[in-house]
Protein backbone atom coordinates (compact mmCIF):
# COMPACT_ATOMS: atom_id res chain seq x y z
CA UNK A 1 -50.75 10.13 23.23
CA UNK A 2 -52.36 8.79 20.38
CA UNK A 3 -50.89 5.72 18.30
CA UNK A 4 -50.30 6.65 14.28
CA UNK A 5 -52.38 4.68 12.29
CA UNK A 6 -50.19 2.57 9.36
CA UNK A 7 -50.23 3.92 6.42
CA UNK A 8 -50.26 0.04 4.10
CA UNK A 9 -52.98 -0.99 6.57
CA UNK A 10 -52.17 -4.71 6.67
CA UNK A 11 -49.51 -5.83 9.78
CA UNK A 12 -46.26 -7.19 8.96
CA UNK A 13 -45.40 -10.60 10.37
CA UNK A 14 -42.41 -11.32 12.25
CA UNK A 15 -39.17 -12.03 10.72
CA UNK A 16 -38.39 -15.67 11.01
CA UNK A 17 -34.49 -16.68 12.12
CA UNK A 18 -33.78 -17.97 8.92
CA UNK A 19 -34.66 -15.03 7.12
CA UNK A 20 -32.82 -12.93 9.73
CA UNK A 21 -29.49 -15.44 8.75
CA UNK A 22 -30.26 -14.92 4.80
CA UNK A 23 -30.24 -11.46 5.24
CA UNK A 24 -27.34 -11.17 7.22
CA UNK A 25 -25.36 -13.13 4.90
CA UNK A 26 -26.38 -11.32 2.27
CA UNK A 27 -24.97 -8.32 2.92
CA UNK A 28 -21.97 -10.15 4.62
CA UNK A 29 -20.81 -11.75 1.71
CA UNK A 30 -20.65 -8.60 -0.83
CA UNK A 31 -18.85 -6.47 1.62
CA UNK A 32 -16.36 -9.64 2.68
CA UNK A 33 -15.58 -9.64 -0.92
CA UNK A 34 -15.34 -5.86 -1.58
CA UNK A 35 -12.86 -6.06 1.60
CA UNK A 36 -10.67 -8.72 -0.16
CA UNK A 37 -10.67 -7.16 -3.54
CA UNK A 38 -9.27 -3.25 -2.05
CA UNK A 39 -7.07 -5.43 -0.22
CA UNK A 40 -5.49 -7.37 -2.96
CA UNK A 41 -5.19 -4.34 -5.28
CA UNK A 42 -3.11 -2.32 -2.80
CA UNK A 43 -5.78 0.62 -2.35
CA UNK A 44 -5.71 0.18 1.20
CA UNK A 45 -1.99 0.53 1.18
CA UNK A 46 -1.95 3.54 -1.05
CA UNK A 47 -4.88 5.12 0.60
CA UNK A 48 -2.73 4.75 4.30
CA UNK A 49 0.29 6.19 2.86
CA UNK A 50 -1.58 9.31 1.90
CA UNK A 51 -2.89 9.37 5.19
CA UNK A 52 0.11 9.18 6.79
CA UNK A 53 3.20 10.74 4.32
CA UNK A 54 3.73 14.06 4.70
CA UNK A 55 6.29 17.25 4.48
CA UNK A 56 7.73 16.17 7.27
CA UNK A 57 8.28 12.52 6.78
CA UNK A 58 10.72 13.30 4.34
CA UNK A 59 13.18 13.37 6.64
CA UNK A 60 12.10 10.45 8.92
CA UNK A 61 14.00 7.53 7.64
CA UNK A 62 11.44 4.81 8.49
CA UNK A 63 8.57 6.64 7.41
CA UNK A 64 10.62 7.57 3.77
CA UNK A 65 11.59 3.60 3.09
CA UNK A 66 7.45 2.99 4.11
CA UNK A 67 6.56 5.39 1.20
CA UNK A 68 8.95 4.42 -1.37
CA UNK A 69 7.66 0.84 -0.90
CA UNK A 70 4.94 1.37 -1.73
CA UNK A 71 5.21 3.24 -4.54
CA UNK A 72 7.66 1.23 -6.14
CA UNK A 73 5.10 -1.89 -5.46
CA UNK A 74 2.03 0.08 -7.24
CA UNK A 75 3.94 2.07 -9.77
CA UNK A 76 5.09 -1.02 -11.71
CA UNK A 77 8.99 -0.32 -10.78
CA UNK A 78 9.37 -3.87 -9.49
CA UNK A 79 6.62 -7.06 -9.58
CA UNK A 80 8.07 -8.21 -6.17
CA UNK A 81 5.47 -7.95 -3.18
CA UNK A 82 6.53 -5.41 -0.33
CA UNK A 83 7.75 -7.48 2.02
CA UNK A 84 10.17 -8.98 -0.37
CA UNK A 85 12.32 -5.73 -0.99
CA UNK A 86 15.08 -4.34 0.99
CA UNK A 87 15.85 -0.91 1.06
CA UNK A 88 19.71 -0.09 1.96
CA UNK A 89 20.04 3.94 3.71
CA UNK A 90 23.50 5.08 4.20
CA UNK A 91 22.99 7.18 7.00
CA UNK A 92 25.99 10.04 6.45
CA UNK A 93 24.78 10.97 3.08
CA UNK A 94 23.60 14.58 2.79
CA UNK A 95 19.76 15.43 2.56
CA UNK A 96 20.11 16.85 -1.02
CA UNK A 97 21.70 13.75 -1.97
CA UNK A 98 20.62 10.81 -0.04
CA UNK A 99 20.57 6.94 -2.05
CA UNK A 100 18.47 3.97 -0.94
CA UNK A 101 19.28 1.13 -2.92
CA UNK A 102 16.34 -1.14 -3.46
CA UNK A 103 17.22 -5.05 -3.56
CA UNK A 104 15.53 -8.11 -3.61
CA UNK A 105 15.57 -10.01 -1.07
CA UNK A 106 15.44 -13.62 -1.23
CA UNK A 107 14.55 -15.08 2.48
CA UNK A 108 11.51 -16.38 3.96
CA UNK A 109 8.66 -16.74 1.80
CA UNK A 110 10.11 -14.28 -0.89
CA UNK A 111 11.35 -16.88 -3.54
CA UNK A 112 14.89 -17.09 -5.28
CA UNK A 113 18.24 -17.99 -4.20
CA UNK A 114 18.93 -17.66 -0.91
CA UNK A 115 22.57 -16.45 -1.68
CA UNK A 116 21.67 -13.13 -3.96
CA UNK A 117 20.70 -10.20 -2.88
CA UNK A 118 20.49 -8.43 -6.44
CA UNK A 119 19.98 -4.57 -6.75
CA UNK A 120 16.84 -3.74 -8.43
CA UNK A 121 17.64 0.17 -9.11
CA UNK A 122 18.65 3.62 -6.61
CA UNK A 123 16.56 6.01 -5.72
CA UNK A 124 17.87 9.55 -5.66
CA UNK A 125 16.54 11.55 -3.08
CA UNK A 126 16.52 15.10 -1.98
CA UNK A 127 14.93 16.03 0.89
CA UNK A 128 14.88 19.45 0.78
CA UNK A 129 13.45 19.84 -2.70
CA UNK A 130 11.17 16.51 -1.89
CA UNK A 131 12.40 15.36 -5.22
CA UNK A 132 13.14 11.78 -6.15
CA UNK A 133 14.85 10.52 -9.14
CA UNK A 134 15.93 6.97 -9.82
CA UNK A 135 18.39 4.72 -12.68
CA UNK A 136 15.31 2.10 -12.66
CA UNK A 137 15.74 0.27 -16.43
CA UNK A 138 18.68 2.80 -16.91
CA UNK A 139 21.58 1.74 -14.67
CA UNK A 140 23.98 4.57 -13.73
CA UNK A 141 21.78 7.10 -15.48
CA UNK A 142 19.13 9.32 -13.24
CA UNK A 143 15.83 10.19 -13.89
CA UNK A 144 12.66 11.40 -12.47
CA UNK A 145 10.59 8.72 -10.87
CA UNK A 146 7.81 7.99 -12.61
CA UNK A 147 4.42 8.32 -10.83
């Protein structure tokens, strides 16, 4: 079997180690970076609970309190980080009528008195319809959630 002949005609030289390292880091660097920024803007977060929400989570408890924090984190309902808000279920409510009342918690590394635990707003939910409304910046008074 006969051996190609190159088409450039001259030979390439060996890559040094060096160059191999500058090359590498290179293309480290840019996608380290790209990693950190998705991270820090929540798209990873968003992206998984689209993944992972669906018709039938609705009436999984866990999976429900996952998905509402993150929405409430990304739609702008509350500036708090996730890990910072408590979500209270009562568990005998009805499904077309079920309340989780999202507070702030103040323990650990979320800041703020230690002795609060202020309500932030209810969500109204109603699993049968897979609607949600909420009383965020109108306490007492539903409305749809905004997206």
């Amino acid at each position: 079997m006969a051996v190609p002949p190159r088409l450039s005609g001259r030979s390439r030289t060996p890559m040094t180690i060096r160059q191999r390292i500058i090359r590498r880091v290179l293309m480290v660097i840019p996608m380290a970076l790209l990693a950190f920024v998705v991270a820090r803007m929540g798209w990873l977060d968003q992206a998984a609970d689209r993944l992972t929400f669906s018709k039938v989570s609705w009436f999984d408890n866990t999976a429900l309190v996952e998905h509402f924090r993150t929405v409430v984190t990304h739609n702008g309902m509350t500036h708090d980080r996730k890990d910072c808000l408590l979500f209270v279920l009562n568990g005998n409510d009805p499904p077309d009528a079920t309340k989780l009342d999202v507070m702030e918690r103040h323990s650990g590394s979320c800041p703020g008195d230690r002795n609060t635990l202020p309500r932030l707003f209810t969500l109204k939910v109603d699993r049968l319809s897979q609607s949600v409304q909420t009383d965020w910046q109108t306490p007492g008074v539903f409305h749809a959630m905004p997206r």
